[in-house]
Protein backbone atom coordinates (compact mmCIF):
# COMPACT_ATOMS: atom_id res chain seq x y z
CA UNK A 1 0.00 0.00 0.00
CA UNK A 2 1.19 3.82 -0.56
CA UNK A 3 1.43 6.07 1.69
CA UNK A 4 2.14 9.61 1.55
CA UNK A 5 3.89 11.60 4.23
CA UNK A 6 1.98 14.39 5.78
CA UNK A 7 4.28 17.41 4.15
CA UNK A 8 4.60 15.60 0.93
CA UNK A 9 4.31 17.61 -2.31
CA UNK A 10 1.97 14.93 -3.70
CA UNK A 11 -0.34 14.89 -0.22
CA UNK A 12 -0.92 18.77 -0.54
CA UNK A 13 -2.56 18.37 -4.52
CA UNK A 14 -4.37 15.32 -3.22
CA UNK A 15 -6.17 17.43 -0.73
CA UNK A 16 -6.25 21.03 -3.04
CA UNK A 17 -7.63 18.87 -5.19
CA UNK A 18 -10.27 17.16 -3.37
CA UNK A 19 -11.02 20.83 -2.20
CA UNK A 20 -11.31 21.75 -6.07
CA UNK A 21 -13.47 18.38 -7.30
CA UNK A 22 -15.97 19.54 -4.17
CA UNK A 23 -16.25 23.11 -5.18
CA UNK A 24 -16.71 22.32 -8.70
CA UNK A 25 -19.50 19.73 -7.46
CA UNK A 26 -20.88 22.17 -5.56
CA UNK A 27 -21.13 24.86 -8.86
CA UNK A 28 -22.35 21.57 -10.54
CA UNK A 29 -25.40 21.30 -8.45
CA UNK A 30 -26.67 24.46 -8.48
CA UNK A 31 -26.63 24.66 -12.14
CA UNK A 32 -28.65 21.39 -11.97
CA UNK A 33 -31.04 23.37 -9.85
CA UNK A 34 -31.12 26.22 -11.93
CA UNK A 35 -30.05 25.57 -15.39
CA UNK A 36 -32.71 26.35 -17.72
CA UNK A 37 -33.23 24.15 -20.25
CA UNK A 38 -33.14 19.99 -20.37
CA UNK A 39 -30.09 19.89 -22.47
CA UNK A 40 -27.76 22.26 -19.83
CA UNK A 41 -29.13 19.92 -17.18
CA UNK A 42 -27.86 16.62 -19.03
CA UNK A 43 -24.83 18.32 -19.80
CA UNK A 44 -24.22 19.41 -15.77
CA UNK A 45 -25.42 15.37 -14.77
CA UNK A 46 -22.07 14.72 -17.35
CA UNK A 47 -19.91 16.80 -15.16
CA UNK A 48 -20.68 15.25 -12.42
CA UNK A 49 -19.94 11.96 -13.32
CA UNK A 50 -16.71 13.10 -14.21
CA UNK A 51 -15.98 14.53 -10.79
CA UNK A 52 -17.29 11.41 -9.66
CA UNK A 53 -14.92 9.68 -11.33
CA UNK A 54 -11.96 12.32 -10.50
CA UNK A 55 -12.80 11.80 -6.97
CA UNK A 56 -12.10 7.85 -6.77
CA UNK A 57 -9.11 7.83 -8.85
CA UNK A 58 -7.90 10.81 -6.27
CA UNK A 59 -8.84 8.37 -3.87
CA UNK A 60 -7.03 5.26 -5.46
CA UNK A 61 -3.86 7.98 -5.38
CA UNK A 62 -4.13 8.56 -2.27
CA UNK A 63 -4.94 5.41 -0.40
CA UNK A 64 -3.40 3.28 -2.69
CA UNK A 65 -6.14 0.76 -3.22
CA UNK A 66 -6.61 0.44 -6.57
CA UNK A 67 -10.34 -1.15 -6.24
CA UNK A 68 -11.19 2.74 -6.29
CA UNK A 69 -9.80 2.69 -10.05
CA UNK A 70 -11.99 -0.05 -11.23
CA UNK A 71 -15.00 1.48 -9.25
CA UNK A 72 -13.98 4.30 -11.69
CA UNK A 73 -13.66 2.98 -14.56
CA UNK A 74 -16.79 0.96 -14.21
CA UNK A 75 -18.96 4.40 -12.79
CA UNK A 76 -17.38 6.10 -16.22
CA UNK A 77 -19.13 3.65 -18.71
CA UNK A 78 -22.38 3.81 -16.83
CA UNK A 79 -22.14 7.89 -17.12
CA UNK A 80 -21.09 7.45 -20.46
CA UNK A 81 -24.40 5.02 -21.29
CA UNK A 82 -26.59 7.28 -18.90
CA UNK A 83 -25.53 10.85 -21.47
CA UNK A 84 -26.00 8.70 -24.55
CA UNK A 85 -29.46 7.60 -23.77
CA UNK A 86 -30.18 11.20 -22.40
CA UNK A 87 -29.31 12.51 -25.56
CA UNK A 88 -31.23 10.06 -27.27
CA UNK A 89 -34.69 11.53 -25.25
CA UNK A 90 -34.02 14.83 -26.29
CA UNK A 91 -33.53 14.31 -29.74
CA UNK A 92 -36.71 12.31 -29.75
CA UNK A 93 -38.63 14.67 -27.60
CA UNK A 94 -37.68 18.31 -29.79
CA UNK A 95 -41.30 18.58 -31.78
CA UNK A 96 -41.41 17.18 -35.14
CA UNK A 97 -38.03 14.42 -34.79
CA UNK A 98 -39.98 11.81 -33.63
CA UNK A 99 -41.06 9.15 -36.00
CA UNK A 100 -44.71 10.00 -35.10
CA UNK A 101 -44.84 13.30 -35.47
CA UNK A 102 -43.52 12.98 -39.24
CA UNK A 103 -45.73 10.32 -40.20
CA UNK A 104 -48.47 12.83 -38.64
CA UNK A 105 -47.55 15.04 -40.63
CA UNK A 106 -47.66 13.04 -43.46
CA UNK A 107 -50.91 12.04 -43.19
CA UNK A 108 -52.61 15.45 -42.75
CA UNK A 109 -50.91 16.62 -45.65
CA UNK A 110 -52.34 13.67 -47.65
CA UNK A 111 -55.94 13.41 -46.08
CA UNK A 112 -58.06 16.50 -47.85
């Protein structure tokens, strides 16, 4: 296992940047609060994977467990999945992209 000593270079980024990944987290959620449309909100739900993800390979670093990179690693694809299939709803929901809609369309432009 690694340790780091107290005064170490390497322990003073860990914890700025724990400090930094909790801030940002922090900005993150109120944007989720307030953001105004759907798409700024999946974007923000993004982010915060990726400080998820920051934050346990920070961990990993500074524990030296590396079970923390493969919760990672694993947490990344699921964000990764979640955004796709986000994106996918919003395409789908934005008036006149569904396959509905067009066929709709097509049929009260056919019917006299």
């Amino acid at each position: 296992m690694l340790t780091f000593e107290t005064g170490s270079v390497i322990a003073w980024a860990a914890n700025i940047s724990i400090v930094l990944i909790v801030i940002g987290g922090v900005f993150a959620f109120i944007r989720l609060v307030k953001g105004p449309s759907f798409p700024d909100r999946v974007v923000v739900l993004d982010f915060i994977g990726v400080l998820v993800v920051a934050l346990a390979a920070l961990f990993s670093i500074t524990t030296g467990f590396s079970a923390y990179l493969d919760v990672s690693v694993a947490f990344a694809l699921v964000a990764f999945l979640g955004t796709v299939a986000f994106a996918r709803f919003a395409e789908k929901r934005r008036p006149g992209n569904a396959p509905d809609d067009k066929a709709t369309e097509q049929a009260k432009e056919e019917t006299p």
